[in-house]
C-alpha atoms as a PDB file:
ATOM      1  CA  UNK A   1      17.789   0.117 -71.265  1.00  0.00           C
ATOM      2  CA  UNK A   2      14.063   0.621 -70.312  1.00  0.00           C
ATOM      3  CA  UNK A   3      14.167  -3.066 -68.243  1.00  0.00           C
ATOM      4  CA  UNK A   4      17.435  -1.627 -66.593  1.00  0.00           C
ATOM      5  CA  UNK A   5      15.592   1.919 -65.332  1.00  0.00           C
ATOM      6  CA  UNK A   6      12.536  -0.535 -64.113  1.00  0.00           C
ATOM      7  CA  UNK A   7      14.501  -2.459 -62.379  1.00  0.00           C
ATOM      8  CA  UNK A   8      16.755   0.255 -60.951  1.00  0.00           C
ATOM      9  CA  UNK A   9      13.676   2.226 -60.080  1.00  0.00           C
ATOM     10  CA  UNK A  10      11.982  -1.239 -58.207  1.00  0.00           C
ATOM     11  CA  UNK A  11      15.117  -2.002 -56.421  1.00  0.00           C
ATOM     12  CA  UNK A  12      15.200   1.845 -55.082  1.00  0.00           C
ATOM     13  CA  UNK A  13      11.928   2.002 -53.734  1.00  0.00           C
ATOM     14  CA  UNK A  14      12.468  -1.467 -51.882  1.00  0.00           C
ATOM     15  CA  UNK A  15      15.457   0.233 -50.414  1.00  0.00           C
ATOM     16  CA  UNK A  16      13.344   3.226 -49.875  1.00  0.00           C
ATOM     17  CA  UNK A  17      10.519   1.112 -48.332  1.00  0.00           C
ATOM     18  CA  UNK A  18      13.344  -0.910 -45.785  1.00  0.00           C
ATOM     19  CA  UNK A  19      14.835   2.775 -44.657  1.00  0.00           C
ATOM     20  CA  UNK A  20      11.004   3.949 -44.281  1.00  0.00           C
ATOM     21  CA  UNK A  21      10.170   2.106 -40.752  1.00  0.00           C
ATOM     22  CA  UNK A  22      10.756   3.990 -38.056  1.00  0.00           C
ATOM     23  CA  UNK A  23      11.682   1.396 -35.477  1.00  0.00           C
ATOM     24  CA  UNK A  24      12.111  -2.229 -35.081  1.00  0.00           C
ATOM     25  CA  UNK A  25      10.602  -4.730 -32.951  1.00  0.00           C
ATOM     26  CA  UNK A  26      12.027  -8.224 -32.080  1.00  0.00           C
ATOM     27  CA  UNK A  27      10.162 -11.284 -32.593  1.00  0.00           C
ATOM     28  CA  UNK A  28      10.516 -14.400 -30.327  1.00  0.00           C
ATOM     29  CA  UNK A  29      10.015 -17.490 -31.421  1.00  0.00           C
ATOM     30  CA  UNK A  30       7.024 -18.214 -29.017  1.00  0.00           C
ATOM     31  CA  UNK A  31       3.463 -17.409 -29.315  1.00  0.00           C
ATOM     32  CA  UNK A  32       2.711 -14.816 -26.808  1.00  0.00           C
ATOM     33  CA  UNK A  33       6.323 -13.416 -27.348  1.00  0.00           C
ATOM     34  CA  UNK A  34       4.785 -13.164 -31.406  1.00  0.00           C
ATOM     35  CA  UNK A  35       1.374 -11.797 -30.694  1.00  0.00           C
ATOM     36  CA  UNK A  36       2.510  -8.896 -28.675  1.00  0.00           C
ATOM     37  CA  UNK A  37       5.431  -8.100 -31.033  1.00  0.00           C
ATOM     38  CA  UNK A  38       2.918  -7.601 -33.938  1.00  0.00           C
ATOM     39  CA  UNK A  39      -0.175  -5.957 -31.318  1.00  0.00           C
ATOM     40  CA  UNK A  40       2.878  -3.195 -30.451  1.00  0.00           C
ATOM     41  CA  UNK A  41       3.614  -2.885 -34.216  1.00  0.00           C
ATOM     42  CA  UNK A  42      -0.256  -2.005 -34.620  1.00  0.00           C
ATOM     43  CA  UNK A  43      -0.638   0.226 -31.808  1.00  0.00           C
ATOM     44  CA  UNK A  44       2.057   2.236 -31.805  1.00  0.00           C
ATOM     45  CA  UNK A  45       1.292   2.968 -35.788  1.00  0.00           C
ATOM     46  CA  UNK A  46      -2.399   3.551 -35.157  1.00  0.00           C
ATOM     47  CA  UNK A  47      -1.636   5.541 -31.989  1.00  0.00           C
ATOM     48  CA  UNK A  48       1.867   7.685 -33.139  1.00  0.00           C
ATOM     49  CA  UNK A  49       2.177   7.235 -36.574  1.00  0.00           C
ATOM     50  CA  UNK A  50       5.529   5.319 -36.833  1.00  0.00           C
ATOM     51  CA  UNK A  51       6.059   2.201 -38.932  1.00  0.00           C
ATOM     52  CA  UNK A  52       7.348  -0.416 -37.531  1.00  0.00           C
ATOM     53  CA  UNK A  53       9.731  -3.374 -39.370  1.00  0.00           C
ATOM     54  CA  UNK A  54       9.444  -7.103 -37.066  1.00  0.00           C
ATOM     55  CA  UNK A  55      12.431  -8.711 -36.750  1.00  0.00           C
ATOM     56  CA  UNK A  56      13.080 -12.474 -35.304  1.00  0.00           C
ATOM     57  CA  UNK A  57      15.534 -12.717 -33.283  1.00  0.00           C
ATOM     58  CA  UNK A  58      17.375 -14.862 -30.588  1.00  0.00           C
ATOM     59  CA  UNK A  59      16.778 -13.277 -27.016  1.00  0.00           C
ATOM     60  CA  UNK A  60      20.627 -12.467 -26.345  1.00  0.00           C
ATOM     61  CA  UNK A  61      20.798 -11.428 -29.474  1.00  0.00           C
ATOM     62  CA  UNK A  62      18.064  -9.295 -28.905  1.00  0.00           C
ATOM     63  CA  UNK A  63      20.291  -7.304 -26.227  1.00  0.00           C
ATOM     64  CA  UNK A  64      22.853  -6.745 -28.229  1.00  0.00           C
ATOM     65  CA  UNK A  65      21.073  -5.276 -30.720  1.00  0.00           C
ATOM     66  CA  UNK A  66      18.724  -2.752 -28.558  1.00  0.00           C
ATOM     67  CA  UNK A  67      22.494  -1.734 -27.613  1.00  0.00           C
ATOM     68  CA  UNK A  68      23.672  -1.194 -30.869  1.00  0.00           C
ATOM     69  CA  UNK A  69      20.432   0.392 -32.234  1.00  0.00           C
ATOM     70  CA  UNK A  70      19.857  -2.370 -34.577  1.00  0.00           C
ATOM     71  CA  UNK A  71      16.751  -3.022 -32.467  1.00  0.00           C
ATOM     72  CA  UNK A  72      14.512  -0.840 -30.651  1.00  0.00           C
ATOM     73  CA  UNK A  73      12.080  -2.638 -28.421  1.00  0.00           C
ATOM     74  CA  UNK A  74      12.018  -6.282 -27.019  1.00  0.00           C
ATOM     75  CA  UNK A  75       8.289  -7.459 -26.626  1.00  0.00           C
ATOM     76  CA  UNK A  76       9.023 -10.187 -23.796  1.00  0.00           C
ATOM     77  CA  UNK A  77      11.990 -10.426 -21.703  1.00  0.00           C
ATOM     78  CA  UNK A  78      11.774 -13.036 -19.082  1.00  0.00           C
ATOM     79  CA  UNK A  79      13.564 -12.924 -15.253  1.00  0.00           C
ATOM     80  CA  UNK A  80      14.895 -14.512 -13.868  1.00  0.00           C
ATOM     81  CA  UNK A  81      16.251 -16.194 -18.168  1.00  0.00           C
ATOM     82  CA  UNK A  82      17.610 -12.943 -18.715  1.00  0.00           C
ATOM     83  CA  UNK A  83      19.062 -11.476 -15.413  1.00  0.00           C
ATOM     84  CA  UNK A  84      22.133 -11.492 -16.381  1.00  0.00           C
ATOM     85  CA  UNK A  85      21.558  -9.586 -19.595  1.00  0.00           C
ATOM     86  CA  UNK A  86      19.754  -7.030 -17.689  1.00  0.00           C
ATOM     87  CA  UNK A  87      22.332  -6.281 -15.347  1.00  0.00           C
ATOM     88  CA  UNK A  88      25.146  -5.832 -18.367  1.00  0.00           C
ATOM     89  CA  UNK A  89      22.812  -4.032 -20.682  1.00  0.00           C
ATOM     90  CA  UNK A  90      20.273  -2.458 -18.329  1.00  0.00           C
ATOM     91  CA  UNK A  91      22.233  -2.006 -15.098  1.00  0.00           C
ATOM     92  CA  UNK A  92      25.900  -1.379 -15.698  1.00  0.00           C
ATOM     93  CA  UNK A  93      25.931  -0.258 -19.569  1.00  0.00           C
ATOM     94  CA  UNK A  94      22.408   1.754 -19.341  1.00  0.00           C
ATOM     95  CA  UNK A  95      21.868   0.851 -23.049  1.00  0.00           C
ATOM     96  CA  UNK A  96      17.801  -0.880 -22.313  1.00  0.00           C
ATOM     97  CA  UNK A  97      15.191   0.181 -20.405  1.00  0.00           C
ATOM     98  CA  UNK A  98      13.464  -2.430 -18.711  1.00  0.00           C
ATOM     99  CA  UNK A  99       9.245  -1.499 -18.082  1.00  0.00           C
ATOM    100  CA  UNK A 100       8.268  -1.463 -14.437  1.00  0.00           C
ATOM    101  CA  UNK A 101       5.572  -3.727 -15.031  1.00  0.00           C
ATOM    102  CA  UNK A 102       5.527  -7.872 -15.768  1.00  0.00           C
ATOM    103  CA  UNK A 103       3.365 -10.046 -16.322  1.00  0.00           C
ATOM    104  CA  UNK A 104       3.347 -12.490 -13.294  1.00  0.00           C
ATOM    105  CA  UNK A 105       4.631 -16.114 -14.787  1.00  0.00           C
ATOM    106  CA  UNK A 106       6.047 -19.559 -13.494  1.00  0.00           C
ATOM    107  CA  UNK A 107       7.957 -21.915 -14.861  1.00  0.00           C
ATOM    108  CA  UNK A 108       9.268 -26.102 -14.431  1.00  0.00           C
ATOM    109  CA  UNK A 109       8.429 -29.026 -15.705  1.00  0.00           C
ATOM    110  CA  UNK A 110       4.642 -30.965 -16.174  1.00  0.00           C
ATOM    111  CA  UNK A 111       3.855 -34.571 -16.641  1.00  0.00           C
ATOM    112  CA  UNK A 112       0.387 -35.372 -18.456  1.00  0.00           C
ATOM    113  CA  UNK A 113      -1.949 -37.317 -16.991  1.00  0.00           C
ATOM    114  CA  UNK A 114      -1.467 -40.457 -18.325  1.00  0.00           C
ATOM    115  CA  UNK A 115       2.433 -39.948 -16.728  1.00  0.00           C
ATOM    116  CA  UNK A 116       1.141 -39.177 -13.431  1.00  0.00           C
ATOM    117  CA  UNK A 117      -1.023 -42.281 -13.427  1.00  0.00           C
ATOM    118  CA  UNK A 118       2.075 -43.990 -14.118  1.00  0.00           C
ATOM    119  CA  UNK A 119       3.874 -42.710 -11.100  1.00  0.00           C
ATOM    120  CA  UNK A 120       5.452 -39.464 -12.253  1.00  0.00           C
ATOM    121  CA  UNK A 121       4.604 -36.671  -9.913  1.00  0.00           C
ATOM    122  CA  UNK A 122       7.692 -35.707  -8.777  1.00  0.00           C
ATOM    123  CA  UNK A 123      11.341 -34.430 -10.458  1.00  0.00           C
ATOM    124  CA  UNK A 124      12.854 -37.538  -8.106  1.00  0.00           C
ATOM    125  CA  UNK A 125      10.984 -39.730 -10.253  1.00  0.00           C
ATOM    126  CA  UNK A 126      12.769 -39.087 -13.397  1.00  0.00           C
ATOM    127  CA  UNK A 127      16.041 -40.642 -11.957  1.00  0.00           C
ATOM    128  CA  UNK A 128      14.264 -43.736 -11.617  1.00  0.00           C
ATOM    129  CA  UNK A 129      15.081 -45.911 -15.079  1.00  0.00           C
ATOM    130  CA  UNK A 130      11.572 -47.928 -14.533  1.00  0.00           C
ATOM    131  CA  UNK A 131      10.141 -44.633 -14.638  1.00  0.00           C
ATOM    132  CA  UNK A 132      12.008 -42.761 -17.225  1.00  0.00           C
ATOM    133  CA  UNK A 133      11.503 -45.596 -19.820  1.00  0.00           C
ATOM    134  CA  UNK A 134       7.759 -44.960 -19.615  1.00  0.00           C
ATOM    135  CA  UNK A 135       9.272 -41.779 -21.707  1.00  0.00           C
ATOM    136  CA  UNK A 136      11.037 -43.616 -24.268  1.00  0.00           C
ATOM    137  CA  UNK A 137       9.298 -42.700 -28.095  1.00  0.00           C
ATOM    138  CA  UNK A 138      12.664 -43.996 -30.006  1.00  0.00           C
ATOM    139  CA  UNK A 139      12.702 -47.414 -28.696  1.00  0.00           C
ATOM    140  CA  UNK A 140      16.600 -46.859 -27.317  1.00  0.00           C
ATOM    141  CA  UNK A 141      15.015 -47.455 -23.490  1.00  0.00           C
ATOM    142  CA  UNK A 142      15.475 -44.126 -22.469  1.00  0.00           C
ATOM    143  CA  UNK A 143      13.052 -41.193 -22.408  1.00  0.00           C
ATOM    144  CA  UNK A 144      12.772 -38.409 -23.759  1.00  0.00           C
ATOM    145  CA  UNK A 145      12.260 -35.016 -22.149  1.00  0.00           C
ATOM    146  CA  UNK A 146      11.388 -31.910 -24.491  1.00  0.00           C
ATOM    147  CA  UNK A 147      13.064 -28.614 -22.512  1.00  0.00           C
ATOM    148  CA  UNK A 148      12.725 -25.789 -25.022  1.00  0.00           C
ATOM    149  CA  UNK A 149      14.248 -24.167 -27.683  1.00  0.00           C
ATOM    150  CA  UNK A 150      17.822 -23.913 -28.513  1.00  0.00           C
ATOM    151  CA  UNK A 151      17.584 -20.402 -28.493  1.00  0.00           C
ATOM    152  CA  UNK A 152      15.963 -20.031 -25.291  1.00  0.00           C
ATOM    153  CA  UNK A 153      18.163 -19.602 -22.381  1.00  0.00           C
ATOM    154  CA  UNK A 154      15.214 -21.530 -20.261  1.00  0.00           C
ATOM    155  CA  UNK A 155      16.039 -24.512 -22.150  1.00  0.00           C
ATOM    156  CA  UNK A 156      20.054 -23.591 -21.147  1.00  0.00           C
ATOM    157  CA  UNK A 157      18.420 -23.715 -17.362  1.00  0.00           C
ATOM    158  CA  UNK A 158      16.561 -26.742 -17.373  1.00  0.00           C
ATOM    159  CA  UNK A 159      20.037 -29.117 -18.737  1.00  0.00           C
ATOM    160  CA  UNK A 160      21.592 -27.486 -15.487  1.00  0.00           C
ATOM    161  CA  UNK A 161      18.775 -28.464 -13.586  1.00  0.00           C
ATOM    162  CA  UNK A 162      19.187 -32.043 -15.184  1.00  0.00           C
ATOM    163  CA  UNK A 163      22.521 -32.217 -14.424  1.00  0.00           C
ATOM    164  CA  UNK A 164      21.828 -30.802 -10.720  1.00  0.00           C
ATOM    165  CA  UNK A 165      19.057 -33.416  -9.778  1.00  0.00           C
ATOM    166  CA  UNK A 166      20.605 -36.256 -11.847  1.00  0.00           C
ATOM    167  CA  UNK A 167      18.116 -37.287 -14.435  1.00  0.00           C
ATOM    168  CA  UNK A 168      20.244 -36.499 -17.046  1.00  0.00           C
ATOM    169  CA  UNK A 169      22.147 -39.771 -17.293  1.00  0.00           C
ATOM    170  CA  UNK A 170      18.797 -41.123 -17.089  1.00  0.00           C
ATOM    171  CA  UNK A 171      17.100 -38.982 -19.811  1.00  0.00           C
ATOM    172  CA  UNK A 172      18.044 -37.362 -23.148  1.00  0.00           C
ATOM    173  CA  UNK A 173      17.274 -34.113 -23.100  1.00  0.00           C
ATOM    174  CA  UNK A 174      15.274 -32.715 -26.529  1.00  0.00           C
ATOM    175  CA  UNK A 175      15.742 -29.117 -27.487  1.00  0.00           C
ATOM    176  CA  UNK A 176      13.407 -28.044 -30.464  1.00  0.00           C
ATOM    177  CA  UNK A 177      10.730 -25.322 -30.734  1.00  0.00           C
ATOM    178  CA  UNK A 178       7.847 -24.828 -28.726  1.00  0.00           C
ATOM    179  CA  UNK A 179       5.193 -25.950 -32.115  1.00  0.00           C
ATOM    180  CA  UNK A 180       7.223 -29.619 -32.066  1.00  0.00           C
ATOM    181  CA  UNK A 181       7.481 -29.613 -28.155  1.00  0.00           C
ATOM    182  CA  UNK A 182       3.310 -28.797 -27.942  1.00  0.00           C
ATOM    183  CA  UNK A 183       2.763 -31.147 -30.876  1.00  0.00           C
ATOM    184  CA  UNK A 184       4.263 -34.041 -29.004  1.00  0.00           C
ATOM    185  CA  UNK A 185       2.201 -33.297 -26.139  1.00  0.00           C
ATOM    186  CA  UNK A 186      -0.655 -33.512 -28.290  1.00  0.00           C
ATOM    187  CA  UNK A 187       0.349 -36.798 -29.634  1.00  0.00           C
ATOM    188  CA  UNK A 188       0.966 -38.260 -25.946  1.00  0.00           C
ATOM    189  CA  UNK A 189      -2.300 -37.312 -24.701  1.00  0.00           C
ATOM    190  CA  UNK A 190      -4.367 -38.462 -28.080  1.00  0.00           C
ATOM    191  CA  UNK A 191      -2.140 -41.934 -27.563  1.00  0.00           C
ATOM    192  CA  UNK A 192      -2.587 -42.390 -23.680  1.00  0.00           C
ATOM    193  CA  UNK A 193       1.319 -42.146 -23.697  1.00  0.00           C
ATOM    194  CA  UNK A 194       2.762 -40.883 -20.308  1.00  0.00           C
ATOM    195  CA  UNK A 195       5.071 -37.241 -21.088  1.00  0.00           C
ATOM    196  CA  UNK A 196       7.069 -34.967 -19.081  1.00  0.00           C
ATOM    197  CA  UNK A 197       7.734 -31.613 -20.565  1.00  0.00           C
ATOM    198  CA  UNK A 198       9.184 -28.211 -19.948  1.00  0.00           C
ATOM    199  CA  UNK A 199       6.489 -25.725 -19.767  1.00  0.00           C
ATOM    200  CA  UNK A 200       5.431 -22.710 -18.201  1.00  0.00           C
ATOM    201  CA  UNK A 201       2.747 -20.361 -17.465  1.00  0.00           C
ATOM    202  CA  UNK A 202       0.722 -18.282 -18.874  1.00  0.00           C
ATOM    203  CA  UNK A 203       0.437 -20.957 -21.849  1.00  0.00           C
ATOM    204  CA  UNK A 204      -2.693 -22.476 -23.368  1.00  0.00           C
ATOM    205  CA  UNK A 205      -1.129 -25.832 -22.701  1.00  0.00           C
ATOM    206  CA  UNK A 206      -3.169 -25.541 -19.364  1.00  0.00           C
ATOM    207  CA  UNK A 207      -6.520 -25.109 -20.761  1.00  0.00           C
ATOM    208  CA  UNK A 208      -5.776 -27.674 -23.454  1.00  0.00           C
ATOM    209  CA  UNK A 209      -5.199 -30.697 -21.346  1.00  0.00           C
ATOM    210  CA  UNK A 210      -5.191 -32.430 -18.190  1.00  0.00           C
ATOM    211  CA  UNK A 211      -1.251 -31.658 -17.083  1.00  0.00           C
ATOM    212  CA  UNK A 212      -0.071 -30.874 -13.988  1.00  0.00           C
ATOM    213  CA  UNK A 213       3.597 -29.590 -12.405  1.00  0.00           C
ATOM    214  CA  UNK A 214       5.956 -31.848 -11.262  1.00  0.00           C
ATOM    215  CA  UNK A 215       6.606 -31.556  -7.412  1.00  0.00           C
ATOM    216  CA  UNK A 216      10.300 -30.666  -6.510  1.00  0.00           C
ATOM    217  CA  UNK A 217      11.721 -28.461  -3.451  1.00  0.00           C
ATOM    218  CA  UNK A 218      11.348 -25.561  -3.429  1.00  0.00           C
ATOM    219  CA  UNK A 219      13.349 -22.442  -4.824  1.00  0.00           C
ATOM    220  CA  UNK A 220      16.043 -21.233  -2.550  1.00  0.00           C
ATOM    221  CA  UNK A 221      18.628 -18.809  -3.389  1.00  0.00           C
ATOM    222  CA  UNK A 222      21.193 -20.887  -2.343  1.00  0.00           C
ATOM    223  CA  UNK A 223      21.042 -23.692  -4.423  1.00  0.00           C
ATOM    224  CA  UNK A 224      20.113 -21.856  -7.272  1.00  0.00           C
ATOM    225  CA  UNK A 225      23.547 -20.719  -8.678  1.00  0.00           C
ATOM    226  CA  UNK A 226      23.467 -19.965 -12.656  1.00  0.00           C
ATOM    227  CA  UNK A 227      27.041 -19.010 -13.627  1.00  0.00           C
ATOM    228  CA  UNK A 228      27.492 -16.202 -15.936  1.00  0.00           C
ATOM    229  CA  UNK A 229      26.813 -16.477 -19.917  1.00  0.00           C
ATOM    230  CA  UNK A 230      30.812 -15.448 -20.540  1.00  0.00           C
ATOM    231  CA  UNK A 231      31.939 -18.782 -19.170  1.00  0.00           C
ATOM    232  CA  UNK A 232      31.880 -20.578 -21.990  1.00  0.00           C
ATOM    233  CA  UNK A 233      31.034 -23.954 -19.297  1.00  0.00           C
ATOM    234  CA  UNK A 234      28.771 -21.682 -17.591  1.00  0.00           C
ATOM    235  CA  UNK A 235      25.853 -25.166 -17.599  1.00  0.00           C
ATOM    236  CA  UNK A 236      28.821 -27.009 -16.230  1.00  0.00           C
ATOM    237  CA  UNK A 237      29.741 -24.444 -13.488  1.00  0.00           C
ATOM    238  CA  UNK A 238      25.980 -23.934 -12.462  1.00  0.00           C
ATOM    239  CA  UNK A 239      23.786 -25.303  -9.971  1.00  0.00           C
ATOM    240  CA  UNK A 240      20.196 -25.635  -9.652  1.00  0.00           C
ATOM    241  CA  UNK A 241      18.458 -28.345  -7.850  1.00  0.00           C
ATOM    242  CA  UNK A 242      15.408 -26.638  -6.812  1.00  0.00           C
ATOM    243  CA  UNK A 243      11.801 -25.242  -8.192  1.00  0.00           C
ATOM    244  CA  UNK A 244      12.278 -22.211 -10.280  1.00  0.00           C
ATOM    245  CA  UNK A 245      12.381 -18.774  -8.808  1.00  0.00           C
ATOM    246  CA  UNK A 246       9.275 -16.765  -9.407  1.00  0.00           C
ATOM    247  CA  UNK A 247       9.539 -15.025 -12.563  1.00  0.00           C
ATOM    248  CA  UNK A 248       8.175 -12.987 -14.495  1.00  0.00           C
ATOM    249  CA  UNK A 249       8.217 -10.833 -18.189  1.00  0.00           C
ATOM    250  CA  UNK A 250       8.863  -7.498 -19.021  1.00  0.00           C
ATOM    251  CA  UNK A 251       8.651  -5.415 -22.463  1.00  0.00           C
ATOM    252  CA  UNK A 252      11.780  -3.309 -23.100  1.00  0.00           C
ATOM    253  CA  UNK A 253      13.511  -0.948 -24.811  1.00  0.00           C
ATOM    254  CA  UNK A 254      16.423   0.821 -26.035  1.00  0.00           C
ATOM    255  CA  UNK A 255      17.389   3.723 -24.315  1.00  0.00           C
ATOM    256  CA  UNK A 256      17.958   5.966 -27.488  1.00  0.00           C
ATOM    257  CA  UNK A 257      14.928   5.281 -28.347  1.00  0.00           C
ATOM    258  CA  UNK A 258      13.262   5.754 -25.544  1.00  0.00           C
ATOM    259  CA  UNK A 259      14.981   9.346 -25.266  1.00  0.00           C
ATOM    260  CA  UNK A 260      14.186  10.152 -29.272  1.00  0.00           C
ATOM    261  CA  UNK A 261      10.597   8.829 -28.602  1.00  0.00           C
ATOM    262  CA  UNK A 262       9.612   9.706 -24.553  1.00  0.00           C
ATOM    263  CA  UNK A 263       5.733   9.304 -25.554  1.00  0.00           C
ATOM    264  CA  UNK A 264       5.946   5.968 -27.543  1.00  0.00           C
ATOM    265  CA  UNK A 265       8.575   4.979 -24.338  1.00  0.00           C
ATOM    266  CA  UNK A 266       5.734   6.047 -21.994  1.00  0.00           C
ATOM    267  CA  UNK A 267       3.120   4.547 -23.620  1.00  0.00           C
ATOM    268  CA  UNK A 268       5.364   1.114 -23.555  1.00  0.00           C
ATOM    269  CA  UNK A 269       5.297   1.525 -19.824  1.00  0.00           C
ATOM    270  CA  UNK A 270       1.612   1.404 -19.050  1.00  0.00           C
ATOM    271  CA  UNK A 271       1.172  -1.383 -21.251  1.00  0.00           C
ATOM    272  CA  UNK A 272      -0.744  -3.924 -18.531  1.00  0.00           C
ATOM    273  CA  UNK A 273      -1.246  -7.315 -20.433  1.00  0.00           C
ATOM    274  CA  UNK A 274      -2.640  -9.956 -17.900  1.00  0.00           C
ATOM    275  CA  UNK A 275      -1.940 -13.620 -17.663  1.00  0.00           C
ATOM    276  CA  UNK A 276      -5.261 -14.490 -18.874  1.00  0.00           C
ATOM    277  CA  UNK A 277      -4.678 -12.406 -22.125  1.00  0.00           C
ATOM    278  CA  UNK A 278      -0.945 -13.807 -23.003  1.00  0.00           C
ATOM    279  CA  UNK A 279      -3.101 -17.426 -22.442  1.00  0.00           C
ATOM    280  CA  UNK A 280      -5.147 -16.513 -24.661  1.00  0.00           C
ATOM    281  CA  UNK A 281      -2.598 -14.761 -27.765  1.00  0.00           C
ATOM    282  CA  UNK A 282      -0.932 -18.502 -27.227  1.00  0.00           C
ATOM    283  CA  UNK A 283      -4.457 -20.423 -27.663  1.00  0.00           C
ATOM    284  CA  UNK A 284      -4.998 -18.073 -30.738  1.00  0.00           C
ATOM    285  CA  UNK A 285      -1.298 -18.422 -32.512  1.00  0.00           C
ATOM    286  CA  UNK A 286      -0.814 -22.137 -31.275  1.00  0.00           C
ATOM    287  CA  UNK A 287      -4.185 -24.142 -31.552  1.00  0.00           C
ATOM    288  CA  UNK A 288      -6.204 -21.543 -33.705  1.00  0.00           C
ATOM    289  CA  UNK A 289      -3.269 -20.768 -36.037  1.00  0.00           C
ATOM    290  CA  UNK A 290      -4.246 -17.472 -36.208  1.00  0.00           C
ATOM    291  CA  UNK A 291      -1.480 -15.258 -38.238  1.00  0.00           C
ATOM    292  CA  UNK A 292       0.264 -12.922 -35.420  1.00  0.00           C
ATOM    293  CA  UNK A 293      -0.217  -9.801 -37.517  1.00  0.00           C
ATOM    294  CA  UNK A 294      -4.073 -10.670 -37.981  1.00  0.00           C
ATOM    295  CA  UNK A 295      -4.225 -11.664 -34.496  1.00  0.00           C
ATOM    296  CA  UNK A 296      -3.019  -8.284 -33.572  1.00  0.00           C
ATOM    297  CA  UNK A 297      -5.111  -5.547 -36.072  1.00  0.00           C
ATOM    298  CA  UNK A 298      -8.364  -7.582 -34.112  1.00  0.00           C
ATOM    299  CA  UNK A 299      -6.733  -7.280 -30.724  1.00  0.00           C
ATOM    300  CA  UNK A 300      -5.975  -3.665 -30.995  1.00  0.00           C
ATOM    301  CA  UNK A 301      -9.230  -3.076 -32.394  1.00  0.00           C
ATOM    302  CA  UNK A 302     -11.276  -4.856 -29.764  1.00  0.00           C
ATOM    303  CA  UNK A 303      -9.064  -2.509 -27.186  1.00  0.00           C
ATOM    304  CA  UNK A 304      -8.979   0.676 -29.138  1.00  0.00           C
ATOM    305  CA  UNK A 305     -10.162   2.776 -25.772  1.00  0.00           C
ATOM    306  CA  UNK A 306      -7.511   0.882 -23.500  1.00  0.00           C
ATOM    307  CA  UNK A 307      -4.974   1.374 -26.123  1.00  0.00           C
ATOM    308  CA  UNK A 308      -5.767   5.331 -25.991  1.00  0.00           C
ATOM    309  CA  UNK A 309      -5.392   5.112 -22.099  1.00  0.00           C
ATOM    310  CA  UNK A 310      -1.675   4.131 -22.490  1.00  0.00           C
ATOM    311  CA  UNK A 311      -1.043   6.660 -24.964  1.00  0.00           C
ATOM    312  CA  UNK A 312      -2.045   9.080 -23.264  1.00  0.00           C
ATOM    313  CA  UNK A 313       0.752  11.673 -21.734  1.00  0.00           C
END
């Protein structure tokens, strides 16, 4: 009887604990995405007094659920990944709030250095099968190209753009997350083996090694035709065989929570992370393999007075 009240009692203040937080924050499965995820969970305690529960999840997921107030802020929404989603959830059904201001970014594919010595410099150069070999890791004479994560809908963009500029037959296309994609880049550098990647800025990747962006033409609204998520062949049905637009990343937010919380809502808007600081959360998480959450109690520390700024009314 006693082990039966312990146990009753333990399993009711876990409950009580998991109804405790009073909002929750996604987690992407990228560094930068991670580190500000866990320095909003910090701040936003140490600045309003609300607990805050992390919770990974998939980026159209993520939509879905700061609809259905499963979730209550998204730390990193990328445009143009995630236009669509913004004009269904944001636009037409009013259910997110989208911050005014982003973090400048770009986005395509990079060939390290011992590729461009090898005579990759340009996205025409991976429909060449001389060239694409140089790629090959599994020994099947075909290369390899790394383009994301499943879960990312960049990775969804790049196959379009494989399909659009050709090197698709050429190439097999790798999706797997961003610590295997960056740990194969680290091999191919420490080995002198030539690599083309999908990457994007800000990331560490940069500082780390000698890579640079593959030349293609560049963006123009016309040929850049991403079909809608509901097709179900929306990769099919899409076109893309230009640069990237310019994009860019945004923290959002529910709009009941923004109207239940105006202050933390405000405070979310002046939030002004620069490039050079996301570059730095993905050096820290990535190469450092600093934990996010102690990664984010320093952070917040080290910025206590700018912190204070945004909070203010």
């Amino acid at each position: 009887m006693l082990a039966a009240t312990v146990s009753l009692f333990i399993a009711s203040a876990s409950l009580g604990n998991l109804q405790a937080a009073d909002l929750v924050i996604a987690v992407p499965n990228w560094p930068s995405g991670q580190a500000t995820a866990n320095i909003l969970k910090v701040a936003i305690g140490k600045n309003f007094g609300l607990t805050a529960d992390l919770r990974e999840m998939g980026e159209l997921n993520a939509f879905s659920g700061l609809e259905s107030g499963e979730l209550d802020i998204h730390p990193e929404v990328w445009r143009p990944n995630l236009d669509a989603a913004i004009e269904k959830y944001v636009d037409e059904k009013k259910a997110v709030v989208l911050a005014k201001r982003a973090v400048a970014a770009w986005q395509g594919l990079c060939a390290t250095e011992d590729a461009e010595k090898a005579g990759i410099k340009s996205v025409k150069d991976l429909s060449d099968p001389e060239k694409g070999a140089l790629l090959d890791t599994d020994g099947d004479g075909r290369g390899e190209l790394w383009i994301g994560a499943a879960t990312w809908t960049s990775a969804s963009i790049e196959r379009v753009r494989a399909l659009s500029y050709g090197y698709a037959s050429n190439l097999t296309l790798v999706e797997a997350e961003e610590d295997v994609g960056m740990a194969a880049v680290d091999a191919a550098v420490a080995t002198g083996r030539p690599m083309v990647f999908a990457c994007y800025a800000p990331h560490n990747v940069f500082e780390l090694h000698k890579v640079t962006r593959l030349e293609e033409p560049a963006y123009d609204p016309a040929r850049w035709k991403i079909a809608p998520g509901s097709d179900p062949l929306w990769i099919e049905h899409s076109k893309a065989d230009v640069a990237w637009p310019p994009s860019e990343f945004h923290i959002a937010w529910s709009t009941s929570f923004g109207a239940k919380h105006a202050d933390v809502a405000a405070f979310l808007e002046k939030v002004d992370l620069t490039p050079e600081e996301v570059t730095a959360m993905t050096y820290a998480l990535q190469v450092e393999r600093t934990p996010p959450a102690d990664y984010a109690e320093k952070w917040v520390a080290e910025n206590a007075a700018r912190i204070k700024g945004w909070a203010k009314p």
